[in-house]
PDB file of N, CA and C in Angstrom:
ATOM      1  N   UNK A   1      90.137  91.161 111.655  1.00  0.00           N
ATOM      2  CA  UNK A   1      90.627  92.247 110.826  1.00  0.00           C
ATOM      3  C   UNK A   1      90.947  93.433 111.728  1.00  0.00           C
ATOM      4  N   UNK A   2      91.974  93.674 111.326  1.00  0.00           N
ATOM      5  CA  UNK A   2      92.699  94.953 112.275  1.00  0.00           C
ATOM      6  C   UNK A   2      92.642  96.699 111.789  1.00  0.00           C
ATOM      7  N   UNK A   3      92.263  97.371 112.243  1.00  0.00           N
ATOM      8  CA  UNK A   3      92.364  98.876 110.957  1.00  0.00           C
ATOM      9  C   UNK A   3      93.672 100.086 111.932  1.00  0.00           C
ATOM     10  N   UNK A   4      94.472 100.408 111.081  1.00  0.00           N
ATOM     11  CA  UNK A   4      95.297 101.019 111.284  1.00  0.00           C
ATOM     12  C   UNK A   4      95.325 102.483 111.232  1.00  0.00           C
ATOM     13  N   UNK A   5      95.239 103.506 111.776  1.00  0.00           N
ATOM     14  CA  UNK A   5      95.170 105.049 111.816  1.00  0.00           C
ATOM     15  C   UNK A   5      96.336 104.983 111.074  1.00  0.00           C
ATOM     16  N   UNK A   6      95.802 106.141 109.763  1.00  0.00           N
ATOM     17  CA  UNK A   6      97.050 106.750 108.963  1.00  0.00           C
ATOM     18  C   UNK A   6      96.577 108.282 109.412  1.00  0.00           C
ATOM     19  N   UNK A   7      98.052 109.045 108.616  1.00  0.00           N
ATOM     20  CA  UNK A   7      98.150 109.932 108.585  1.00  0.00           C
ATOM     21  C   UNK A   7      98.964 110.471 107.455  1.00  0.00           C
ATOM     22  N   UNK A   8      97.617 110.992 106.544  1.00  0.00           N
ATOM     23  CA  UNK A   8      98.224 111.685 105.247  1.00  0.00           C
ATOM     24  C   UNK A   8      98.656 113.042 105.125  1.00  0.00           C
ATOM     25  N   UNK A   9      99.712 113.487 104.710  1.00  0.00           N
ATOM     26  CA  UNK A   9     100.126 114.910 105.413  1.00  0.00           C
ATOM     27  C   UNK A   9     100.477 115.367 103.432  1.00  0.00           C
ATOM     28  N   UNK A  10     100.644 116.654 103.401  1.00  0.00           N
ATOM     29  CA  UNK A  10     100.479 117.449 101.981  1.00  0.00           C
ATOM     30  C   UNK A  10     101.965 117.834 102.529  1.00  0.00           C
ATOM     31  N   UNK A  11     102.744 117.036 101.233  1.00  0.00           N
ATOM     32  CA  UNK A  11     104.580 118.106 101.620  1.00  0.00           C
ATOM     33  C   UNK A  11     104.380 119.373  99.760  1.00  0.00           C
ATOM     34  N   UNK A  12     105.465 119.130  99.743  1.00  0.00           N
ATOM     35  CA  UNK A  12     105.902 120.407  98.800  1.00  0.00           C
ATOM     36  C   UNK A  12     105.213 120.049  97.152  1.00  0.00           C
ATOM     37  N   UNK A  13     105.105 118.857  97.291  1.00  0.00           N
ATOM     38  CA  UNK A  13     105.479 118.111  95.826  1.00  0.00           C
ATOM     39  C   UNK A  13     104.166 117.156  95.720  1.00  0.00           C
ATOM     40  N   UNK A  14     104.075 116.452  96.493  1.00  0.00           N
ATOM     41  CA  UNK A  14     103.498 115.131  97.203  1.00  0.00           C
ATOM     42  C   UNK A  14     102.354 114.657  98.495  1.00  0.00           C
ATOM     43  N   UNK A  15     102.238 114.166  98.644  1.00  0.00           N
ATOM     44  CA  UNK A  15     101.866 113.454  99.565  1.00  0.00           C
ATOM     45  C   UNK A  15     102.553 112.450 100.448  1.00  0.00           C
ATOM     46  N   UNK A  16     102.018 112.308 101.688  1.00  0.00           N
ATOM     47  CA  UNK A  16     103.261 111.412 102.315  1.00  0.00           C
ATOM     48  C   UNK A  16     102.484 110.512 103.564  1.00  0.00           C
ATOM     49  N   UNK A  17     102.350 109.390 103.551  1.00  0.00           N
ATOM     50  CA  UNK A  17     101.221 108.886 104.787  1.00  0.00           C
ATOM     51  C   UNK A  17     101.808 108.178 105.750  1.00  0.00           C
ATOM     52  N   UNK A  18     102.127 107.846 107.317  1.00  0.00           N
ATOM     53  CA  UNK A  18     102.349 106.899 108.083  1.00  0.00           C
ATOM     54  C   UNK A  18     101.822 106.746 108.766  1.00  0.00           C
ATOM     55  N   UNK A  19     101.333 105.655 109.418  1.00  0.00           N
ATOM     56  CA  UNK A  19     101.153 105.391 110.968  1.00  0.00           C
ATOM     57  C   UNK A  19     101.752 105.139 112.338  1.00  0.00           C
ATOM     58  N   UNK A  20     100.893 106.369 113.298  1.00  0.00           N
ATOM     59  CA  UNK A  20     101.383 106.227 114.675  1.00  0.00           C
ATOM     60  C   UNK A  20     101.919 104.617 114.844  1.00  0.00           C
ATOM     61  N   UNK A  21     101.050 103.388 115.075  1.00  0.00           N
ATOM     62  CA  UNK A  21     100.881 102.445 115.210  1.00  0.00           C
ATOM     63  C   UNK A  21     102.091 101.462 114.770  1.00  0.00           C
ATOM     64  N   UNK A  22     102.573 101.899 113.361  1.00  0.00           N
ATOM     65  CA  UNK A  22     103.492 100.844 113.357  1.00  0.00           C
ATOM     66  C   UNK A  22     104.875 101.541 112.362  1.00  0.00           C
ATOM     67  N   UNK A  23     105.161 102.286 113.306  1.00  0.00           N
ATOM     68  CA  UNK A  23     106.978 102.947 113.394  1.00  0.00           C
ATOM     69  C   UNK A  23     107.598 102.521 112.128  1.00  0.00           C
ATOM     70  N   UNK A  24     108.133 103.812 110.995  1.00  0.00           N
ATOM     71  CA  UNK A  24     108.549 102.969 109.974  1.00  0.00           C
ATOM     72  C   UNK A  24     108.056 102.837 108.994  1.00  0.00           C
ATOM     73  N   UNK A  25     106.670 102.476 108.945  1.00  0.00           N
ATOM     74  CA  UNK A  25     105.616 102.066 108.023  1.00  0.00           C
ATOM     75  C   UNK A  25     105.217 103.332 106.926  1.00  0.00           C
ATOM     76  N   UNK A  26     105.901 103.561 105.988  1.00  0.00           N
ATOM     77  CA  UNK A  26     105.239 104.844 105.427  1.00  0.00           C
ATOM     78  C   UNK A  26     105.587 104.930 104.152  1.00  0.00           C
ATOM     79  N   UNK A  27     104.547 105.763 103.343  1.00  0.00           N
ATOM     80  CA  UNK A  27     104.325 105.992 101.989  1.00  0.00           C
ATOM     81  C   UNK A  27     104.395 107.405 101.284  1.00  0.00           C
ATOM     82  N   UNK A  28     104.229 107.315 100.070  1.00  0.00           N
ATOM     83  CA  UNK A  28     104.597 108.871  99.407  1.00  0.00           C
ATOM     84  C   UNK A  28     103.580 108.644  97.936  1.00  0.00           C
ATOM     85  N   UNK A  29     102.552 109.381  97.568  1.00  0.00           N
ATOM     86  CA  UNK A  29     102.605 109.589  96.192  1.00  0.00           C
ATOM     87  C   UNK A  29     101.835 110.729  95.968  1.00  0.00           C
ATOM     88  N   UNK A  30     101.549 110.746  94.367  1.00  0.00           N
ATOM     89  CA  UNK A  30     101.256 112.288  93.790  1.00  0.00           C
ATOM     90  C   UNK A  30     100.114 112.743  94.128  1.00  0.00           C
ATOM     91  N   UNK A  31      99.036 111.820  94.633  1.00  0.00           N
ATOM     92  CA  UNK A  31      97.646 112.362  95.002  1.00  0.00           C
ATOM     93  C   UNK A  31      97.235 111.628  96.468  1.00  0.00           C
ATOM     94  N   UNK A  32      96.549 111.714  96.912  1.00  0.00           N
ATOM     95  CA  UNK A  32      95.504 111.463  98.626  1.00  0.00           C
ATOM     96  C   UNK A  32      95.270 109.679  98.057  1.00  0.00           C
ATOM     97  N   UNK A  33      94.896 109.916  97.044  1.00  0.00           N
ATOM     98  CA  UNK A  33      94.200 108.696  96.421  1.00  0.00           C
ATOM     99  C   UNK A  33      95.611 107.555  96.510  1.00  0.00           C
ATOM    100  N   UNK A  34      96.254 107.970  95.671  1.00  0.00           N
ATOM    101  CA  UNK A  34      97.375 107.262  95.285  1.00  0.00           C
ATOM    102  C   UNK A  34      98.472 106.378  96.786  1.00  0.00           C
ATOM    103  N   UNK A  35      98.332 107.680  97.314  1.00  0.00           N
ATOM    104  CA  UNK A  35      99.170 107.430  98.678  1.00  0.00           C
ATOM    105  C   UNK A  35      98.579 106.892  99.813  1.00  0.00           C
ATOM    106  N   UNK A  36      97.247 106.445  99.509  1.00  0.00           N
ATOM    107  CA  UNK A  36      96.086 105.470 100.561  1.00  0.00           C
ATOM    108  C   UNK A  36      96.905 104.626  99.961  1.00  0.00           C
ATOM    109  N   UNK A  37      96.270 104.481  98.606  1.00  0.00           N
ATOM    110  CA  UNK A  37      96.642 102.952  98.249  1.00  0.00           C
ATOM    111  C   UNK A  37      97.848 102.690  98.653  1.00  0.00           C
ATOM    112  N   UNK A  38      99.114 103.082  98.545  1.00  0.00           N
ATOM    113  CA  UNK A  38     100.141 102.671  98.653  1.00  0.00           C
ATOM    114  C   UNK A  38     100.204 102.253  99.884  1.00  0.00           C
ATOM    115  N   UNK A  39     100.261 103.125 100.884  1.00  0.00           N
ATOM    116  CA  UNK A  39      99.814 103.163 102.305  1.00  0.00           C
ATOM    117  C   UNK A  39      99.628 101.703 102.822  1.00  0.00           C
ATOM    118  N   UNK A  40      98.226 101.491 102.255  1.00  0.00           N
ATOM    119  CA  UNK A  40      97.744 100.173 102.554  1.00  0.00           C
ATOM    120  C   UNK A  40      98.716  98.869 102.078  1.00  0.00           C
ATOM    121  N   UNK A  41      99.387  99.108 101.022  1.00  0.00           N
ATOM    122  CA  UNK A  41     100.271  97.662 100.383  1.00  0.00           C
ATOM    123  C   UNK A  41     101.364  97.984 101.496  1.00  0.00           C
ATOM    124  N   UNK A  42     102.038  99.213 102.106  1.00  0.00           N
ATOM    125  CA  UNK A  42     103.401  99.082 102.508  1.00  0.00           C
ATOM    126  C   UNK A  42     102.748  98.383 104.472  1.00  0.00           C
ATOM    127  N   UNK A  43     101.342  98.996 104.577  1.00  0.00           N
ATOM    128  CA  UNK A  43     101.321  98.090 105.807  1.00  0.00           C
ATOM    129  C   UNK A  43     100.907  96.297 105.652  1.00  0.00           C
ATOM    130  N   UNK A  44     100.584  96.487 104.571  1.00  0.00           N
ATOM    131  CA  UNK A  44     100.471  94.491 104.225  1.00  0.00           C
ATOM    132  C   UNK A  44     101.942  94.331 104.453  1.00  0.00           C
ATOM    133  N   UNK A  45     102.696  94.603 103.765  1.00  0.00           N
ATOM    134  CA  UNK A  45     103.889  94.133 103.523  1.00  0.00           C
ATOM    135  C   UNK A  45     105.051  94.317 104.871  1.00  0.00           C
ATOM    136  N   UNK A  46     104.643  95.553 105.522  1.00  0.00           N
ATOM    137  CA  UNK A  46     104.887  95.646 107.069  1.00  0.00           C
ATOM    138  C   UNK A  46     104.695  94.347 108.086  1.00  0.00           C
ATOM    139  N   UNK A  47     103.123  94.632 107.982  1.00  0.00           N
ATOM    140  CA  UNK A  47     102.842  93.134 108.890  1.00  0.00           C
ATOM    141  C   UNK A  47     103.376  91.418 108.229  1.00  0.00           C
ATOM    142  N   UNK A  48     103.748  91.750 106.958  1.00  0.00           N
ATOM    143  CA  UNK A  48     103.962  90.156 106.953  1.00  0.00           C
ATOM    144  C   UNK A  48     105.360  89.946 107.063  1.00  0.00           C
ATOM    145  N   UNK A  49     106.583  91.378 106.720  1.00  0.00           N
ATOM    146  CA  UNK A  49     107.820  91.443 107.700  1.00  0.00           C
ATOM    147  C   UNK A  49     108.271  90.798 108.824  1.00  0.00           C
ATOM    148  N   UNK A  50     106.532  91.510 109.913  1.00  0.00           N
ATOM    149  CA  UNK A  50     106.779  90.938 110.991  1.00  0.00           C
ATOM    150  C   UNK A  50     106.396  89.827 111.484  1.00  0.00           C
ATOM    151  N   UNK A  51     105.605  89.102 111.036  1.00  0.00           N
ATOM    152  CA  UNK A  51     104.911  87.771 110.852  1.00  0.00           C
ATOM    153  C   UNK A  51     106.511  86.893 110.698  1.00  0.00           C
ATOM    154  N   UNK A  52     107.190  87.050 109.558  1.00  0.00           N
ATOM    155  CA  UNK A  52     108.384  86.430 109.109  1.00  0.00           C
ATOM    156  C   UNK A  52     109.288  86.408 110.347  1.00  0.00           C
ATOM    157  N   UNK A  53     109.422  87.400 110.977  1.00  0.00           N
ATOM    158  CA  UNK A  53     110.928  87.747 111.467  1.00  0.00           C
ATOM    159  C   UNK A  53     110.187  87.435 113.450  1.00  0.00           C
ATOM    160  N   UNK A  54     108.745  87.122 113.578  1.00  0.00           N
ATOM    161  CA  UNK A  54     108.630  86.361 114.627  1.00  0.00           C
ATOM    162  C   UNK A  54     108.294  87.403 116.149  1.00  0.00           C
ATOM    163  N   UNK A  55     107.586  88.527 114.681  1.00  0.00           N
ATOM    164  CA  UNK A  55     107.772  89.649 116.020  1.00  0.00           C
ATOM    165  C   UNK A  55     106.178  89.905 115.962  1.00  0.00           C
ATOM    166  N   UNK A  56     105.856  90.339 116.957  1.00  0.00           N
ATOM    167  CA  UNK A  56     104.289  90.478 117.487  1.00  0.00           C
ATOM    168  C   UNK A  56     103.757  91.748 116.595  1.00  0.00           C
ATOM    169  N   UNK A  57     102.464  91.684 116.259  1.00  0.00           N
ATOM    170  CA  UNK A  57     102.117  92.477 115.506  1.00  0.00           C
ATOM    171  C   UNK A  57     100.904  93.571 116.631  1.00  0.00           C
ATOM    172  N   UNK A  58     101.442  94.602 116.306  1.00  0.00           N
ATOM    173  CA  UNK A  58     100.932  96.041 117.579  1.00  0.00           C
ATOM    174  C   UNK A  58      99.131  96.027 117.184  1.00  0.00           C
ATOM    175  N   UNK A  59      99.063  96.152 118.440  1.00  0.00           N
ATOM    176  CA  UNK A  59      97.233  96.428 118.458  1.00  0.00           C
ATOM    177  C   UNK A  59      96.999  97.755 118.007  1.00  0.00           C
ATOM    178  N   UNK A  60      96.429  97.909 117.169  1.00  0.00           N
ATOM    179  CA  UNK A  60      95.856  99.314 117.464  1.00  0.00           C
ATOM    180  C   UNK A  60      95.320 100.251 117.883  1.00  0.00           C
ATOM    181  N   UNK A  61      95.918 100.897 118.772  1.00  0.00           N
ATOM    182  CA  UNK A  61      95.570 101.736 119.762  1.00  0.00           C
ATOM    183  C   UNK A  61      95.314 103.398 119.190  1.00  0.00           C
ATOM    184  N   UNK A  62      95.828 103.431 118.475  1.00  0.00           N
ATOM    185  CA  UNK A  62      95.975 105.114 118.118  1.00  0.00           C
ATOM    186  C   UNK A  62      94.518 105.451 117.849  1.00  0.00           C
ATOM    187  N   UNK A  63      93.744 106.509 117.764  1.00  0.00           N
ATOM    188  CA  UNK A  63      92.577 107.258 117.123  1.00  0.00           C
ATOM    189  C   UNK A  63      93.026 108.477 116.674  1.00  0.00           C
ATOM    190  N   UNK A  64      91.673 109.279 116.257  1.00  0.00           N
ATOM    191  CA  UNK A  64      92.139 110.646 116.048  1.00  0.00           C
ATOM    192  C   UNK A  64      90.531 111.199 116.148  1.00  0.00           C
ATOM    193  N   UNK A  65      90.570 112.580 116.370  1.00  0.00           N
ATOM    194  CA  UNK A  65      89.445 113.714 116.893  1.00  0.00           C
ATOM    195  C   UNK A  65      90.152 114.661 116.301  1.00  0.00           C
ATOM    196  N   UNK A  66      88.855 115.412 115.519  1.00  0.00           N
ATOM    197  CA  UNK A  66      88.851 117.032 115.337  1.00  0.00           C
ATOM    198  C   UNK A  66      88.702 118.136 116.224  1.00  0.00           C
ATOM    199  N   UNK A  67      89.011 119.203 116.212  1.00  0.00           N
ATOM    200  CA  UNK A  67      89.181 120.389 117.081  1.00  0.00           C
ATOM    201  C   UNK A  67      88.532 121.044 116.398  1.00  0.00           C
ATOM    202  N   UNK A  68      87.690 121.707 116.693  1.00  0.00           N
ATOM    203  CA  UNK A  68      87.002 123.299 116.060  1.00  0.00           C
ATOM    204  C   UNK A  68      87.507 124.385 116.939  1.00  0.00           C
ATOM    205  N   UNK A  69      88.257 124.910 115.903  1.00  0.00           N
ATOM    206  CA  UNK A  69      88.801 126.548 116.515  1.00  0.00           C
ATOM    207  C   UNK A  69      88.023 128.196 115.783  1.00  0.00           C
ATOM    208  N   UNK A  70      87.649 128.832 116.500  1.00  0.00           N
ATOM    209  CA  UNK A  70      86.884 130.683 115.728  1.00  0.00           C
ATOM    210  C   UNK A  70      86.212 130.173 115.678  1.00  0.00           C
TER     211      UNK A  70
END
């Protein structure tokens, strides 16, 4: 089992999530909640794209760390 770094970002309206990891891969909905989930079906459906079409599926390399600033 593989785990993928997202990144959920707050736009005007919405929500909006992708990952460093796999270019492309990205989601939108009305709450944090909503746009995990989605998140998660558009990278199933990502990796089995690439499964189909014979292309290597990316390790995951990305992380993430907090900064404390003041």
């Amino acid at each position: 089992m593989r785990r993928y770094l997202i990144v959920i970002e707050k736009a005007k309206r919405n929500y909006a999530a992708f990952s460093p990891d796999l270019p492309g891969c990205v989601a939108t909905g009305k709450t944090r909640l909503q746009t995990r989930r989605r998140m998660n079906a558009a990278i199933k459906m990502h990796l089995e794209g690439l499964r189909e079409d014979g292309i290597s599926i990316p390790v995951p390399s990305t992380t993430a760390d907090y900064v404390t600033v003041g």
